[in-house]
Structure formats: structure tokens, C-alpha cells
Protein backbone atom coordinates (compact mmCIF):
# COMPACT_ATOMS: atom_id res chain seq x y z
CA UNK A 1 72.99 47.45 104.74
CA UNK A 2 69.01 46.78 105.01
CA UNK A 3 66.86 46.74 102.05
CA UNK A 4 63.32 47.76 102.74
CA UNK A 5 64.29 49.81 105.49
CA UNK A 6 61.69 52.28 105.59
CA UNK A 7 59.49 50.46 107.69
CA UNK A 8 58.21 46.80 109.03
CA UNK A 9 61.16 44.39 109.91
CA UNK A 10 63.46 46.61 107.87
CA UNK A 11 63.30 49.63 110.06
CA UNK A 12 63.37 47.53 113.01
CA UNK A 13 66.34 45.77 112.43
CA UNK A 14 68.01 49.23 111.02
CA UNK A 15 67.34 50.57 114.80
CA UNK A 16 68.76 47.37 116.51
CA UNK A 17 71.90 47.34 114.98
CA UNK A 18 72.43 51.32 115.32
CA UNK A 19 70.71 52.02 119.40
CA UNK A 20 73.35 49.18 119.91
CA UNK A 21 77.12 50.19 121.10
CA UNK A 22 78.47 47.68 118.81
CA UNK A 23 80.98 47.43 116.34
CA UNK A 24 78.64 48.65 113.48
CA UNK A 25 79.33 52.70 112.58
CA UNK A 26 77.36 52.84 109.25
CA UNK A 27 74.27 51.48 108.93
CA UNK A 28 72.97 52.20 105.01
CA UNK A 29 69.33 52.29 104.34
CA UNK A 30 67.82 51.33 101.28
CA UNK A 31 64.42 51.92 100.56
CA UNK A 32 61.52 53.69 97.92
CA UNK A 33 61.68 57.73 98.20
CA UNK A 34 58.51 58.24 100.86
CA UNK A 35 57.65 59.86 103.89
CA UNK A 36 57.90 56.95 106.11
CA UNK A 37 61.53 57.23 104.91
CA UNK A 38 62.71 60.50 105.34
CA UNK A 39 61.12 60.31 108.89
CA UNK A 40 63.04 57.17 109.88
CA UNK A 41 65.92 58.76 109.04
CA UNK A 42 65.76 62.22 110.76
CA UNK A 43 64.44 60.03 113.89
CA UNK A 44 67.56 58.04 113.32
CA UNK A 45 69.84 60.85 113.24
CA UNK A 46 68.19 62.98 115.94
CA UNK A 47 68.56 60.13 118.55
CA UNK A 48 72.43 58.99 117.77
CA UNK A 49 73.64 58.17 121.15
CA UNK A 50 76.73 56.41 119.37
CA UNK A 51 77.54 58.71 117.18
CA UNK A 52 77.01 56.62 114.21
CA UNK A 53 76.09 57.13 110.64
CA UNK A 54 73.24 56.79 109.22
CA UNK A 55 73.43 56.43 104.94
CA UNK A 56 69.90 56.69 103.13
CA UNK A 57 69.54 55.75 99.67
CA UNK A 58 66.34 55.99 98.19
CA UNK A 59 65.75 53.60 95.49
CA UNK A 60 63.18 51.03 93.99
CA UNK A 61 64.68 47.33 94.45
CA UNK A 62 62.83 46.35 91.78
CA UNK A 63 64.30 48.76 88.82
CA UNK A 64 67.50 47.04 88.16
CA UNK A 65 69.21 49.76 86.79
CA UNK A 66 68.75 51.76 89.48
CA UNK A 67 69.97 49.42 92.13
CA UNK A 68 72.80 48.20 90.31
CA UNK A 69 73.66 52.44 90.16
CA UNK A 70 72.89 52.13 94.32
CA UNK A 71 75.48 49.02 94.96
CA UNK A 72 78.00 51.26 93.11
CA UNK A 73 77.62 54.26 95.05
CA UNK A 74 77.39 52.76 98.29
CA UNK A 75 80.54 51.11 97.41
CA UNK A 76 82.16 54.23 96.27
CA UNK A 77 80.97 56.02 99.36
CA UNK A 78 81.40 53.45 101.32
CA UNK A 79 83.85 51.17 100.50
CA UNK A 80 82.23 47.46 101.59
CA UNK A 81 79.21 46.20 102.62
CA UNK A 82 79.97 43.90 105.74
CA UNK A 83 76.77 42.78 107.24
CA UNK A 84 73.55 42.58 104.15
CA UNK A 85 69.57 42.24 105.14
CA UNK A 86 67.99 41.74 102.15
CA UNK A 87 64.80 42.49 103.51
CA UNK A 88 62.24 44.42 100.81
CA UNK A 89 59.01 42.50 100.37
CA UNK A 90 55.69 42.77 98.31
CA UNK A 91 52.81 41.37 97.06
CA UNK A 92 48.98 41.80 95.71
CA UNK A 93 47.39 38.83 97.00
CA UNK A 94 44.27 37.21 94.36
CA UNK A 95 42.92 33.63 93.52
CA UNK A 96 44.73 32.87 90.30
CA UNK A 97 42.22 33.96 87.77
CA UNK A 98 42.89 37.58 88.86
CA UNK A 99 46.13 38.02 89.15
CA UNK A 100 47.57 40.53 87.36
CA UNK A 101 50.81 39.24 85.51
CA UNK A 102 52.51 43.20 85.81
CA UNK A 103 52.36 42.08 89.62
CA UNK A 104 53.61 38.95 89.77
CA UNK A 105 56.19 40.66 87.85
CA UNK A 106 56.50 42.78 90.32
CA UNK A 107 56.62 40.35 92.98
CA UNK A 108 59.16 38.16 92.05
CA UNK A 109 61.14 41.19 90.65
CA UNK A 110 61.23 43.11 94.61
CA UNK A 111 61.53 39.62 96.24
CA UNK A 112 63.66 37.33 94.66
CA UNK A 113 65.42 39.51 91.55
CA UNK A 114 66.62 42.58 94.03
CA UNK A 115 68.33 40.15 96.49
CA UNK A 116 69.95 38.44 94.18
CA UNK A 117 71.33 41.47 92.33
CA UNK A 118 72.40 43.37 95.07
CA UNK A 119 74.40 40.48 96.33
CA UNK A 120 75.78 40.05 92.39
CA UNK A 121 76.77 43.47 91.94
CA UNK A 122 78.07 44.11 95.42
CA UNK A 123 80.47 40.98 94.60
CA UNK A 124 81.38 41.84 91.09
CA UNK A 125 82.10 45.38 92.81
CA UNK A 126 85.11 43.42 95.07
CA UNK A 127 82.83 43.55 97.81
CA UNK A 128 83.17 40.29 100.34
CA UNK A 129 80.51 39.61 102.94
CA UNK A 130 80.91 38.79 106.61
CA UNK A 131 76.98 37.72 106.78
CA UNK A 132 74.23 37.82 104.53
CA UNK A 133 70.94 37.30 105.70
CA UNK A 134 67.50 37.01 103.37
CA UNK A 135 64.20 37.05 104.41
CA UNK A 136 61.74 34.22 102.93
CA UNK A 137 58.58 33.39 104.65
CA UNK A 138 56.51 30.42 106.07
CA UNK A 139 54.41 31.06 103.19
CA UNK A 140 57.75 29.97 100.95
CA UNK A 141 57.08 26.74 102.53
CA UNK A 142 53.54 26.10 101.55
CA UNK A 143 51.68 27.23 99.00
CA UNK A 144 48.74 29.19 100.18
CA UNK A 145 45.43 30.27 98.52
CA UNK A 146 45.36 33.63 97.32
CA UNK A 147 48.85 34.27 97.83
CA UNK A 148 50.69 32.16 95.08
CA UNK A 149 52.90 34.96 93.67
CA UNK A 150 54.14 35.61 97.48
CA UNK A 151 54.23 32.20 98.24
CA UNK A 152 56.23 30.93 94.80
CA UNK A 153 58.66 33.59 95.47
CA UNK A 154 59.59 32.94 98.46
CA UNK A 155 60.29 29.55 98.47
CA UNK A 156 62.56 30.82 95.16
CA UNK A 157 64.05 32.85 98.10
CA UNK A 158 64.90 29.53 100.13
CA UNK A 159 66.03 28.02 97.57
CA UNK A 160 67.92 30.56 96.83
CA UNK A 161 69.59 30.97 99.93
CA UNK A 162 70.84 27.52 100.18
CA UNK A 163 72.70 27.81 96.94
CA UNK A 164 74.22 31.29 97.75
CA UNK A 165 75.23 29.92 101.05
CA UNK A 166 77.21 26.78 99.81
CA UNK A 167 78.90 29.13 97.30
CA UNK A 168 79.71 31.57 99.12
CA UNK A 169 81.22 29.95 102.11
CA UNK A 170 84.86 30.00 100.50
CA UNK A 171 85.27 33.56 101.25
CA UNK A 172 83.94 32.78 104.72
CA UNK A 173 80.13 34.85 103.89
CA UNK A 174 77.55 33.13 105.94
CA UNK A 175 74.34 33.10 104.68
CA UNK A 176 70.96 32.74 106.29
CA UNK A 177 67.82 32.67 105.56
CA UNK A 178 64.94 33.30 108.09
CA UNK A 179 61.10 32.46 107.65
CA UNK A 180 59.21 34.64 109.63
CA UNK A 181 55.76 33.61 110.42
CA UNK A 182 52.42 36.10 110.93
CA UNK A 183 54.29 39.24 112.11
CA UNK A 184 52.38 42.64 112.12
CA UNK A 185 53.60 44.53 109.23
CA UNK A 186 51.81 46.77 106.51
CA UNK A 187 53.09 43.50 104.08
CA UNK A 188 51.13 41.49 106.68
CA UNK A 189 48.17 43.63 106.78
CA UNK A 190 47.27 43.58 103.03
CA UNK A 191 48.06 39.92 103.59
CA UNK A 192 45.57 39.21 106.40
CA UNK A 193 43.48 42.55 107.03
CA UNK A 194 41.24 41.23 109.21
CA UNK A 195 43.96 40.05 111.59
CA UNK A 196 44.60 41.83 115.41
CA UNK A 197 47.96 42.84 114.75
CA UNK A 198 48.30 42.52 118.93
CA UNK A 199 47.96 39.40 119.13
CA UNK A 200 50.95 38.38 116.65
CA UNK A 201 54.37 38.57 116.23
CA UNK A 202 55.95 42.54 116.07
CA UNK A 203 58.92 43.32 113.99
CA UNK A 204 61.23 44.23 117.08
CA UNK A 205 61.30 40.28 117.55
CA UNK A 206 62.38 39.41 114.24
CA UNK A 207 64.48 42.47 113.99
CA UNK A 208 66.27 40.66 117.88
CA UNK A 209 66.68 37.23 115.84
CA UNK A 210 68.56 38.72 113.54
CA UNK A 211 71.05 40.86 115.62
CA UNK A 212 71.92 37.02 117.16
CA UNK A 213 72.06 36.16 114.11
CA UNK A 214 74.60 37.68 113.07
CA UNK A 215 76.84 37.87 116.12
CA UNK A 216 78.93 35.21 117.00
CA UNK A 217 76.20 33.24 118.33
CA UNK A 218 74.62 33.00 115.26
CA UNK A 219 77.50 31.12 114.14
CA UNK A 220 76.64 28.02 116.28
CA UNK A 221 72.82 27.89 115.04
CA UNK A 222 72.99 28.41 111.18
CA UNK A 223 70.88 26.00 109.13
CA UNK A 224 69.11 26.23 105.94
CA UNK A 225 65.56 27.96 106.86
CA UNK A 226 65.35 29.08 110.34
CA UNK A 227 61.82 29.44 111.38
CA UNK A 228 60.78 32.52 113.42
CA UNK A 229 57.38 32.49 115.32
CA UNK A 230 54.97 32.65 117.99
């Protein structure tokens, strides 16, 4: 299951794991009703080589009621959520004096609250993970001008992490958590839109990281904040 699959890393990873002829048959989608989404999923399902299934569920991350409805379905429908990419991001980078607090609300709520209750609910639901992996940010690991709501929670995403992974590891879950560096995303772009997107990481590369991830070469490599970039 990805979170913020419509587009950016999300997507990407979504097609790795199903263009693949791997052990994976359902890959769920989660991700705010749009037309990026409905697209990505009739591309999906118009180019199924292995037959797989494709499971869209269009939902804001950051309405808790209405995720905590979304774990239950896809656990109805579903029955267990093996592999979790707790990918969804946002932000509305200003200088301090100008941030709006209904954003950083807003922030914290998409990036740090959703991941933490879909991986609640999913467990309260009887639902045990193989691998769990969130996505922080190098930002998480330096506060940056103009982006403090991003940066703050992301490292609350490390941190996070670390905990969730030490718990967790009784029922045999890994957990990781990745820090990708500039990688050229519509996040990125109201993050840096001056940047040449060219000229930095793309998606597909994180989106490759993570499929190693979490094979059974990922198992040799885990740590506490794996960096990815250039």
C-alpha cells in the first residue's frame, strides 16, 4: 500500500512494484480524488502485463476520519496490508512571520499524523507488517529557512521511525525510514521553483531504493535514516 500515490515518488514506486513479476498481486493506492489519479490508475490497469490488481482509494491523509474509514476497508477488502509506503507529503513554504498556522496544521497533519494513523489503525485492525517504510527528508535533518513546518515535521518523521521500528520488531515488521534529498517532484517544485528539475534526482531512483529496500537485500542494509541522493 502507497500513500500519496497519485504522483511524485508515490506513483513511481506504485509502478515499480506492479511492472515487476514479483510476488506482489495487489498494489492499493491511496491518494486525494484528482485527475492525476484516476489517470494513474487507468494507465495502471491498461498496461497489466502481470495480471495484477490495482486497488484505488481516494482519500485525504490528513482527515482522520476518513482514513481511519480507508484502513478498514482496505482491510475488509483486502484482508492485510504486507508491504506500507507511507509516502504523502506537503507543505507551504514562508519565513516564520507568515506562516499560516491552518498550514502548519496541515503539514504536520499529512506528514507526520497520517503515517502514524494508518500504521495505528492498520494494527489495531489485526493487521501485521512484513516492511514499513516512511519517507522523511534531508530537510528533517536540518532546519532550513523558509521551510520550518516541512523541516520540523520531518525530523518528527525520523524520529518517529526509530521508535516504530524498535517496537515493532517483535512481530518481525521492519521499519525504514529514507531521506531523500532534492528530487524533482511537484513537492520539490513549490519547494525550490527556480530549480532545473534535470539536473536532480527523479522519482524512478527513489522509487528503485525502495524496491531493494524491501527485498531481501534490504534486510542486510537497514539503519535508522538512510540517505538517498545525488
Amino acid at each position: 500500500m502507497v500513500t500519496g500515490a497519485s504522483k511524485g515518488i508515490g506513483l513511481a514506486t506504485v509502478r515499480r512494484f506492479f511492472d515487476a513479476d514479483n510476488d506482489v498481486r495487489t498494489v492499493v493506492m491511496l491518494a486525494r480524488e484528482s485527475d492525476e489519479f484516476r489517470a494513474a490508475v487507468k494507465q495502471l490497469e491498461g498496461d497489466n502485463p502481470h495480471g495484477k490488481t490495482v486497488a484505488p482509494y481516494a482519500v485525504d491523509v490528513a482527515d482522520r476520519d476518513a482514513l481511519l474509514a480507508t484502513t478498514e476497508r482496505v482491510m475488509r477488502e483486502h484482508g492485510s496490508v504486507e508491504l506500507l509506503v507511507n509516502n504523502a507529503g506537503v507543505t507551504l513554504p514562508s519565513p516564520i512571520h507568515e506562516i499560516d498556522f491552518a498550514d502548519f496544521e496541515r503539514t504536520i497533519g499529512v506528514n507526520l499524523y497520517a503515517p502514524f494513523v494508518t500504521v495505528q489503525s492498520l494494527l489495531h485492525l489485526g493487521n501485521r507488517f512484513d516492511f514499513i517504510l516512511n519517507i522523511a527528508s534531508t530537510a528533517g535533518m536540518s532546519g532550513r529557512s523558509g521551510w520550518l513546518t516541512y523541516s520540523s515535521s520531518k525530523a518528527a518523521v525520523i524520529a518517529m521511525s526509530e521508535a516504530m521500528k524498535d517496537e515493532l520488531a517483535i512481530y518481525g515488521t521492519r521499519v525504514v525510514v529514507i531521506s531523500p534529498g532534492r528530487t524533482a517532484t511537484s513537492l520539490r517544485r513549490t519547494l525550490a521553483p527556480d530549480e532545473d528539475p534535470s539536473t536532480i534526482m527523479q522519482p524512478e531512483h527513489v522509487a528503485e531504493v525502495i524496491e531493494m529496500l524491501a527485498g531481501n537485500v534490504g534486510r542486510y542494509i537497514d539503519s535508522r535514516n538512510l540517505v538517498v541522493r545525488l
